[in-house]
Every structure is written in structure tokens, then in C-alpha cells.
C-alpha atoms as a PDB file:
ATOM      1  CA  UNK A   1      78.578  83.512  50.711  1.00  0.00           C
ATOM      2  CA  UNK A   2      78.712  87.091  51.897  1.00  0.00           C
ATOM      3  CA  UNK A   3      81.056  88.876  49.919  1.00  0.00           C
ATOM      4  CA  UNK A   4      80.590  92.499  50.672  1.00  0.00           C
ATOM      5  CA  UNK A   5      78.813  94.309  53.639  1.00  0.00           C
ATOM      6  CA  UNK A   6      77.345  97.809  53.978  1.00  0.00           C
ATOM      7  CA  UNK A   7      78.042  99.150  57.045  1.00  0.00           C
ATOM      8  CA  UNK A   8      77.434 102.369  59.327  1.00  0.00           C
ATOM      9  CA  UNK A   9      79.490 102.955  62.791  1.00  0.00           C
ATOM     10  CA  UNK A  10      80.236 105.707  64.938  1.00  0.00           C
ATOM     11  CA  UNK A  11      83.472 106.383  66.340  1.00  0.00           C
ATOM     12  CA  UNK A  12      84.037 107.382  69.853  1.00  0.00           C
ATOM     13  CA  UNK A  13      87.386 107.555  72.436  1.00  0.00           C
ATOM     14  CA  UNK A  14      86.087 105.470  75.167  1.00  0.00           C
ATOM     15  CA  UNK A  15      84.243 101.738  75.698  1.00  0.00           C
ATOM     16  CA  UNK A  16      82.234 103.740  77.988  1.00  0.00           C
ATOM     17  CA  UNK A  17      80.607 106.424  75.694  1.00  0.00           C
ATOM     18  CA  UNK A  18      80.437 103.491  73.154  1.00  0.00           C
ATOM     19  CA  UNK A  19      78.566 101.398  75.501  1.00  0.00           C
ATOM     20  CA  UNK A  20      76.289 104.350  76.605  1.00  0.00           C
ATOM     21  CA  UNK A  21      75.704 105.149  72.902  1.00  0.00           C
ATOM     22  CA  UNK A  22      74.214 101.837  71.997  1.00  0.00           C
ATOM     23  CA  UNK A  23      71.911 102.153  74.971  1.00  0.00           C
ATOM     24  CA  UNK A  24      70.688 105.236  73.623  1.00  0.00           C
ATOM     25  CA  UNK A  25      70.504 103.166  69.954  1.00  0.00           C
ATOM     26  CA  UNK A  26      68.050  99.799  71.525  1.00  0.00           C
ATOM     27  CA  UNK A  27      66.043 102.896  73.392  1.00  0.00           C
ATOM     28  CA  UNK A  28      64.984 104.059  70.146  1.00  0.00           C
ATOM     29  CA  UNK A  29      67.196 106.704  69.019  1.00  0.00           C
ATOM     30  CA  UNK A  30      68.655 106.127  65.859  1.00  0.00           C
ATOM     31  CA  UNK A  31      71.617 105.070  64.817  1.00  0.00           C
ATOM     32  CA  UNK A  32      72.650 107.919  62.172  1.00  0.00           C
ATOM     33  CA  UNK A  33      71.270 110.675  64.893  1.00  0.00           C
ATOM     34  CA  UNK A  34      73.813 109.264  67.302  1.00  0.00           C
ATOM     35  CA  UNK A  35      76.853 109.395  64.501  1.00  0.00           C
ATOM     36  CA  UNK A  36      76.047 112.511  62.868  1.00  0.00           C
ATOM     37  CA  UNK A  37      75.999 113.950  66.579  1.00  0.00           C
ATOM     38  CA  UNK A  38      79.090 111.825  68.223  1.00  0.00           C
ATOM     39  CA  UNK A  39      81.120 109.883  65.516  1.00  0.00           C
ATOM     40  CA  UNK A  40      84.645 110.856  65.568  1.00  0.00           C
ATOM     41  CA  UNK A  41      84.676 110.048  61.703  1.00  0.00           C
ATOM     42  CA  UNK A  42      84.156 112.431  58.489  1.00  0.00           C
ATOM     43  CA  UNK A  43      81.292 109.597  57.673  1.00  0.00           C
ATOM     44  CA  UNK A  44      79.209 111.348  60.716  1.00  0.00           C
ATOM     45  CA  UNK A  45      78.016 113.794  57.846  1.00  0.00           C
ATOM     46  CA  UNK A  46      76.195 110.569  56.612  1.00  0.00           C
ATOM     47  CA  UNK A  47      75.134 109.623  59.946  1.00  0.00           C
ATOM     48  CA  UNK A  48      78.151 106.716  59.260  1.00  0.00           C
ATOM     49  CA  UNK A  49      77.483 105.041  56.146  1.00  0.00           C
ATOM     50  CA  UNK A  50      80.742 103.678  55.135  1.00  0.00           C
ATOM     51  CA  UNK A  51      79.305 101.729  52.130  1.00  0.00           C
ATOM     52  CA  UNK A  52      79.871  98.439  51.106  1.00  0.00           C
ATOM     53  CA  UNK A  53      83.367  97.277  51.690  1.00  0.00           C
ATOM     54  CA  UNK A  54      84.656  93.536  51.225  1.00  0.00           C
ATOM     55  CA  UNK A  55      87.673  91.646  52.977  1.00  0.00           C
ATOM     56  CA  UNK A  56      91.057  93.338  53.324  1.00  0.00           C
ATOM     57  CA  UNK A  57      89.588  96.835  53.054  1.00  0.00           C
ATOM     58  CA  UNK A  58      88.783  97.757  57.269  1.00  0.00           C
ATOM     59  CA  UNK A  59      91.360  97.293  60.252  1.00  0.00           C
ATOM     60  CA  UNK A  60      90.823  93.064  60.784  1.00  0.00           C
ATOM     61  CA  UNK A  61      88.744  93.907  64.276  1.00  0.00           C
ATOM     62  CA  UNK A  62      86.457  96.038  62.451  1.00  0.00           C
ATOM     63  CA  UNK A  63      86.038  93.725  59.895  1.00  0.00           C
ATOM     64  CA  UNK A  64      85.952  90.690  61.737  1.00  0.00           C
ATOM     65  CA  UNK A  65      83.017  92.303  63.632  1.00  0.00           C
ATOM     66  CA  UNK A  66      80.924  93.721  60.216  1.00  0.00           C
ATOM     67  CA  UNK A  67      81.058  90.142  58.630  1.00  0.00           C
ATOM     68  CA  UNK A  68      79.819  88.600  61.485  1.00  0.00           C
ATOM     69  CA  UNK A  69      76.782  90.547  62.514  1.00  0.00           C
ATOM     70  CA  UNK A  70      73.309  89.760  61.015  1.00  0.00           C
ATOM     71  CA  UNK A  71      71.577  93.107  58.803  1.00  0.00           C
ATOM     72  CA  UNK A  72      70.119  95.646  60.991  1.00  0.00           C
ATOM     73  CA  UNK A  73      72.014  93.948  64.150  1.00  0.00           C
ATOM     74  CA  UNK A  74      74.489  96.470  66.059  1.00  0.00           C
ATOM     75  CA  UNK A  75      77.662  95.524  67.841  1.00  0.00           C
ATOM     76  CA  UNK A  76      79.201  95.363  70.734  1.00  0.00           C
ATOM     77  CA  UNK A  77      82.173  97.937  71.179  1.00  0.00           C
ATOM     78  CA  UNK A  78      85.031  97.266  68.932  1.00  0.00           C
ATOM     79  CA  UNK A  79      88.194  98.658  70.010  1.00  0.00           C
ATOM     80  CA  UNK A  80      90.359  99.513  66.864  1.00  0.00           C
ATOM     81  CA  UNK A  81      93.751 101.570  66.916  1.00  0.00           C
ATOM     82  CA  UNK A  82      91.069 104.346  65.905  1.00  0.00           C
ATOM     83  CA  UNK A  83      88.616 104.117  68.850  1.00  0.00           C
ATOM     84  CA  UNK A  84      85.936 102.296  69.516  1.00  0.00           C
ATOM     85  CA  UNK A  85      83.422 101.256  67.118  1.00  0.00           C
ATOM     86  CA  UNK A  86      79.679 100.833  66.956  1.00  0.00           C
ATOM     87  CA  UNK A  87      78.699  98.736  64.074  1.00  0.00           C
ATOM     88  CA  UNK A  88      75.807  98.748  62.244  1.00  0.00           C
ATOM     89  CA  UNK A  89      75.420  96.168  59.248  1.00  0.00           C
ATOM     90  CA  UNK A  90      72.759  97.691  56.927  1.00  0.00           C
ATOM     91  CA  UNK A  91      72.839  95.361  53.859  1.00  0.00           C
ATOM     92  CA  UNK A  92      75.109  92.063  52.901  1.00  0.00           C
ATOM     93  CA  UNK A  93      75.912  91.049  49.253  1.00  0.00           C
END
């Protein structure tokens, strides 16, 4: 059972630049180009590494969406009180 996940994302205002961002990801840019450059978040200096984290420790949408996606798989937009979230899942313990 996955217990912990290790997770990137990039933080954005809008679905829209979210959803335009992730294009630009499955095109062949990656993913901690596009967070260093547009992430809201301090973690853009890391091109979004957030680390491993387990339950309880992300806003429940955010989390919900990290334990569900398979390693190297990215998400769909996740609207948070923060933004909206790109995930990417990077390693699962």
C-alpha cells in the first residue's frame, strides 16, 4: 500500500493556462521547464518538487489527485483554494 508519494506540480490562476500547460508537457517540454517558468509556487525554483508527502499533509483535492495517479503520469487540472494544479507523481513509497 502506497504510503507516501513524491510529487512535482505547477501552480497557475486559470483551468485554461493549466490546460494549455500540460499540452505543452505531452508535446515534449518538460515538466520542471514549465514550473520553474510558470508555477505560482516557491517550489518553481525546483522546477516543483514538493517531495514526498503522505495523507493529511496537501489540501484533500490535491491529495486525492497525487495518490491516485500512476509514477510519471500527469493530471488533469486540479482546482485547489490555491489555483490550479498540474500534478506530476515522480516516485510512490
Amino acid at each position: 500500500m502506497t504510503t507516501e508519494v513524491k510529487a512535482s506540480h505547477i501552480l497557475v490562476e486559470t483551468e485554461e493556462e493549466a490546460i494549455n500547460l500540460k499540452e505543452e508537457i505531452l508535446s515534449g517540454t518538460a515538466f520542471e521547464d514549465i514550473a520553474a517558468e510558470h508555477s505560482l509556487c516557491p517550489s518553481s525554483a525546483n522546477g516543483g518538487d514538493l517531495g514526498f508527502f503522505g495523507r493529511g499533509q496537501m489540501v484533500g483535492e490535491f491529495e486525492e489527485a497525487a495518490f491516485d495517479l500512476n509514477v510519471g503520469e500527469v493530471s488533469a487540472p486540479v482546482r485547489t483554494n490555491f489555483g490550479w494544479h498540474l500534478i506530476l507523481v515522480t516516485d510512490k513509497q
